[in-house]
PDB file of N, CA and C in Angstrom:
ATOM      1  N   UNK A   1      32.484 -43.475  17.852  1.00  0.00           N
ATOM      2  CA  UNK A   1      31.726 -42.245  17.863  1.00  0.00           C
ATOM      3  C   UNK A   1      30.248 -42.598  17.956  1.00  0.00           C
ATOM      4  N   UNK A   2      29.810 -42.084  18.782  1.00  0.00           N
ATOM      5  CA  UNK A   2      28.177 -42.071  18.977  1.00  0.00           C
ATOM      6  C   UNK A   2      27.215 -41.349  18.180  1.00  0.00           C
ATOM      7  N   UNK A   3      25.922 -41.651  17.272  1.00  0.00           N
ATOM      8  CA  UNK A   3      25.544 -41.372  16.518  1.00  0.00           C
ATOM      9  C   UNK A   3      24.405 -40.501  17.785  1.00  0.00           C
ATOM     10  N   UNK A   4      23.646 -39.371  17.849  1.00  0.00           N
ATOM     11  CA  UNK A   4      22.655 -38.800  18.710  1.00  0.00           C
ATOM     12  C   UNK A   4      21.667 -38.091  17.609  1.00  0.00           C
ATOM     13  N   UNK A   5      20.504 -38.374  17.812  1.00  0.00           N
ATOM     14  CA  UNK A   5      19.224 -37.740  16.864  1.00  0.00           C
ATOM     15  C   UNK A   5      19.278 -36.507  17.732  1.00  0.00           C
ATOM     16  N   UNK A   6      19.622 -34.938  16.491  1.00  0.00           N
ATOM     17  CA  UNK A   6      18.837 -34.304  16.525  1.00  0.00           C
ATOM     18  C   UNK A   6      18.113 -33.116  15.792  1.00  0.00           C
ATOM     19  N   UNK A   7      17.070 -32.044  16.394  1.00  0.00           N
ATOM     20  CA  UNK A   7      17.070 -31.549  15.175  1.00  0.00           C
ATOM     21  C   UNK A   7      17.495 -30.238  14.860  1.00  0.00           C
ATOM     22  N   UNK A   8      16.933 -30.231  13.174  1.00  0.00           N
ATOM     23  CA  UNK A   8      17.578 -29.298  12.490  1.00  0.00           C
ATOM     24  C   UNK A   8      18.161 -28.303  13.387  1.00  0.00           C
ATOM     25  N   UNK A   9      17.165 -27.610  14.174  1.00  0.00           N
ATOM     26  CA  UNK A   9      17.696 -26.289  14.324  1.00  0.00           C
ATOM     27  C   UNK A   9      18.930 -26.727  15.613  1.00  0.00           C
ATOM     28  N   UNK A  10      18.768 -27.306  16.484  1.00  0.00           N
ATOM     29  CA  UNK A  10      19.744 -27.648  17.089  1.00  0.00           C
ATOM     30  C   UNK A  10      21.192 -27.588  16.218  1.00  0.00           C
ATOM     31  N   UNK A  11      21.069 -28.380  15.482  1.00  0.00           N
ATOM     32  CA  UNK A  11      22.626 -28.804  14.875  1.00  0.00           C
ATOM     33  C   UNK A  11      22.587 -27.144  13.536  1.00  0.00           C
ATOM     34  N   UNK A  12      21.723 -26.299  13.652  1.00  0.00           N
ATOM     35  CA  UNK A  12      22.261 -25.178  12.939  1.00  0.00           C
ATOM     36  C   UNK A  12      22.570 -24.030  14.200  1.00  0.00           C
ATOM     37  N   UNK A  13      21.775 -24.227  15.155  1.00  0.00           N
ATOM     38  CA  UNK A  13      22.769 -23.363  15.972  1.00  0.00           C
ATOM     39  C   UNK A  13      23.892 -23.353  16.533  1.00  0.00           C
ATOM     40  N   UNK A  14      24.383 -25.247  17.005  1.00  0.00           N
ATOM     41  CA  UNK A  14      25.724 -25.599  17.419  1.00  0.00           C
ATOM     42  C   UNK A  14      26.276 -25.426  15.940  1.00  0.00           C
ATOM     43  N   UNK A  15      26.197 -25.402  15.041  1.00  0.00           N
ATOM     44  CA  UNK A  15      27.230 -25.311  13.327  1.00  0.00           C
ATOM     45  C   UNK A  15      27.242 -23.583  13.225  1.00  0.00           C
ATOM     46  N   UNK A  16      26.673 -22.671  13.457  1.00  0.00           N
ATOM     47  CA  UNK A  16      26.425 -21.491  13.706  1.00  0.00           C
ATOM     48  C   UNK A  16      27.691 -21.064  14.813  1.00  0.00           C
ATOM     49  N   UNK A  17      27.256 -21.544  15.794  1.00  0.00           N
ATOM     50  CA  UNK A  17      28.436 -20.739  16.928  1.00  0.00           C
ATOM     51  C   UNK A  17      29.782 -21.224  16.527  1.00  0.00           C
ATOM     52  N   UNK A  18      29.777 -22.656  16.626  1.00  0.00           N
ATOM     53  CA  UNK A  18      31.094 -23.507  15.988  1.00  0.00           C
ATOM     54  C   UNK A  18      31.798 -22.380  15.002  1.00  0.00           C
ATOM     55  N   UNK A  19      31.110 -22.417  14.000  1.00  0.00           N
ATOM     56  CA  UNK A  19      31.944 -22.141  12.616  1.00  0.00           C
ATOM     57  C   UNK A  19      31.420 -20.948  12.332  1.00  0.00           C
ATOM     58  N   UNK A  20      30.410 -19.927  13.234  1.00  0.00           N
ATOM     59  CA  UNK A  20      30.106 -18.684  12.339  1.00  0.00           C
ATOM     60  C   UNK A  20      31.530 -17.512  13.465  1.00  0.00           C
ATOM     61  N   UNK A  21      31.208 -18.232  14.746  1.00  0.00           N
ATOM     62  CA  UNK A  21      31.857 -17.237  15.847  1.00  0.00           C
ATOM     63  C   UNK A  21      33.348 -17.804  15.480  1.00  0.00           C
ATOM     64  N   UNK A  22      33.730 -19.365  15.744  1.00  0.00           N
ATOM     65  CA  UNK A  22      35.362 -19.356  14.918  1.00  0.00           C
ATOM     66  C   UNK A  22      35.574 -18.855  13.833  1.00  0.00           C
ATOM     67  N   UNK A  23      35.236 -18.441  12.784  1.00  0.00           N
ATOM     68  CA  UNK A  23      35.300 -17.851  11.579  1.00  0.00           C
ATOM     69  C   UNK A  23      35.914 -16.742  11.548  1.00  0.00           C
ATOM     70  N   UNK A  24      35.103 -16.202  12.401  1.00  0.00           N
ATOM     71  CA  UNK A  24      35.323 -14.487  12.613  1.00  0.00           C
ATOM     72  C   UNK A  24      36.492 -14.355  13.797  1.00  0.00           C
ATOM     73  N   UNK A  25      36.771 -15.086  14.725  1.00  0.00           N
ATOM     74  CA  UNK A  25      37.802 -14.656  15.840  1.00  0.00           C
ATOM     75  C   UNK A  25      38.730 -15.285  15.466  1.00  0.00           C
ATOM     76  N   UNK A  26      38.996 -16.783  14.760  1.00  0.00           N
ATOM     77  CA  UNK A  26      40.183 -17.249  14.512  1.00  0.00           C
ATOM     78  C   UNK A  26      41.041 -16.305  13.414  1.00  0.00           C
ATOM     79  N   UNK A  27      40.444 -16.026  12.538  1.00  0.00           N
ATOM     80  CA  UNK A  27      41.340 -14.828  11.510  1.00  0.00           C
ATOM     81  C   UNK A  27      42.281 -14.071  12.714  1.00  0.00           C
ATOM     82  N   UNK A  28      41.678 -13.128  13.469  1.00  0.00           N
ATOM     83  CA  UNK A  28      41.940 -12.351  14.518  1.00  0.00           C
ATOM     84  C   UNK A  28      43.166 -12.478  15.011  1.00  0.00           C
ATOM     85  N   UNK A  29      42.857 -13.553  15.440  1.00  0.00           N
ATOM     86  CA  UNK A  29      43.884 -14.438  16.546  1.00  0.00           C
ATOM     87  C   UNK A  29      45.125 -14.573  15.820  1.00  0.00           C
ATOM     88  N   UNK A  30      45.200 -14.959  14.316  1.00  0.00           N
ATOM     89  CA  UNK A  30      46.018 -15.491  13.553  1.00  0.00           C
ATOM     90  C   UNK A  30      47.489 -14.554  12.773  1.00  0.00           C
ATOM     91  N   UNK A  31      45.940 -13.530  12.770  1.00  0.00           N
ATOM     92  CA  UNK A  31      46.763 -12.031  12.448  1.00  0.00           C
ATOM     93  C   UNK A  31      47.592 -11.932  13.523  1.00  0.00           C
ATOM     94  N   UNK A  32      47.283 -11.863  14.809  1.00  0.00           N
ATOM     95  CA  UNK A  32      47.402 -10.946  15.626  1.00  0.00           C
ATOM     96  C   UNK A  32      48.939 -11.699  16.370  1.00  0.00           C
ATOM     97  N   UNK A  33      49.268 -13.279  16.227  1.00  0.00           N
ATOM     98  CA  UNK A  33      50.274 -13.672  16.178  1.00  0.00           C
ATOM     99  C   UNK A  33      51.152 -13.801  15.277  1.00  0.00           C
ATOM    100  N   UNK A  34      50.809 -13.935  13.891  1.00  0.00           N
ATOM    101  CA  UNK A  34      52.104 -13.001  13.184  1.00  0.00           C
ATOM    102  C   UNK A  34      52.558 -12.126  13.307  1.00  0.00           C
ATOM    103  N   UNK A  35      51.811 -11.067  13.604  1.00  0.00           N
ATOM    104  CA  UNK A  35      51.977  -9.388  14.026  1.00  0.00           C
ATOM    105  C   UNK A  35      53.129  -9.648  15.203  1.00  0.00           C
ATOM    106  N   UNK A  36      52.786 -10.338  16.160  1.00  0.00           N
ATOM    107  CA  UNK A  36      53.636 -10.558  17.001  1.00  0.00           C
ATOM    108  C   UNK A  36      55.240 -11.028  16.812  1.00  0.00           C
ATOM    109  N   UNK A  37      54.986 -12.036  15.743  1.00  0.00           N
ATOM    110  CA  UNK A  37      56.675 -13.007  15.770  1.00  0.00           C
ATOM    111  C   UNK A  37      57.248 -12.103  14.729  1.00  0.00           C
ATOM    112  N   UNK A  38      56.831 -11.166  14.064  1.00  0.00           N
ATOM    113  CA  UNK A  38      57.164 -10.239  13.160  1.00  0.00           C
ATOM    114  C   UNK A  38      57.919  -9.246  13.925  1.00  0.00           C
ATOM    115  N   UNK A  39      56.870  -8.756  14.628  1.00  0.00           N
ATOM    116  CA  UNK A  39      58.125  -7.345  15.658  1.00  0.00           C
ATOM    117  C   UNK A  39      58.865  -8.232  16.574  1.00  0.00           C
ATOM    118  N   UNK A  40      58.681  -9.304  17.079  1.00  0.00           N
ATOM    119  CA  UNK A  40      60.014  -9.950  17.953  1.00  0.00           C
ATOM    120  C   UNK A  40      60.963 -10.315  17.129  1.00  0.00           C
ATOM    121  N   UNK A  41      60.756 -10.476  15.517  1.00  0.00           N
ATOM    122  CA  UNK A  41      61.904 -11.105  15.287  1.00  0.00           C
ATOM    123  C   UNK A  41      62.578  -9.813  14.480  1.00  0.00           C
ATOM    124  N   UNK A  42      61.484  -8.876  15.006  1.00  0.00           N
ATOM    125  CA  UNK A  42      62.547  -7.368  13.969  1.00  0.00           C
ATOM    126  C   UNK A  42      62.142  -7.305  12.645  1.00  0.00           C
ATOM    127  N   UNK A  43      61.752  -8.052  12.610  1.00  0.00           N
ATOM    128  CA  UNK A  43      61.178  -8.017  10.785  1.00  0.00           C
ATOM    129  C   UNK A  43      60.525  -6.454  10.457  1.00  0.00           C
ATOM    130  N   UNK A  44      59.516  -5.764  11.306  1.00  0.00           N
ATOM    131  CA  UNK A  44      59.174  -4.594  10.887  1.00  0.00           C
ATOM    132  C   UNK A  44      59.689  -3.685  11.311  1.00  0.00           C
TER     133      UNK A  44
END
């Protein structure tokens, strides 16, 4: 792994989109395929 200098705000806006925008859409996503294997498998 390659070590690269940089700064702060750089590595808070890539840690920002990374983990503020996955945060919020992965829940989503997660729901939204249980929801799924739930009515295919008849469960609701």
């Amino acid at each position: 792994m390659r070590v690269q200098a940089a700064s702060a705000a750089h590595l808070l806006r890539r840690n920002l989109l990374i983990y503020g925008v996955g945060g919020i859409v992965v829940p989503f996503v997660g729901i939204k395929l249980i929801d799924m294997l739930l009515t295919a498998l008849h469960l609701v």
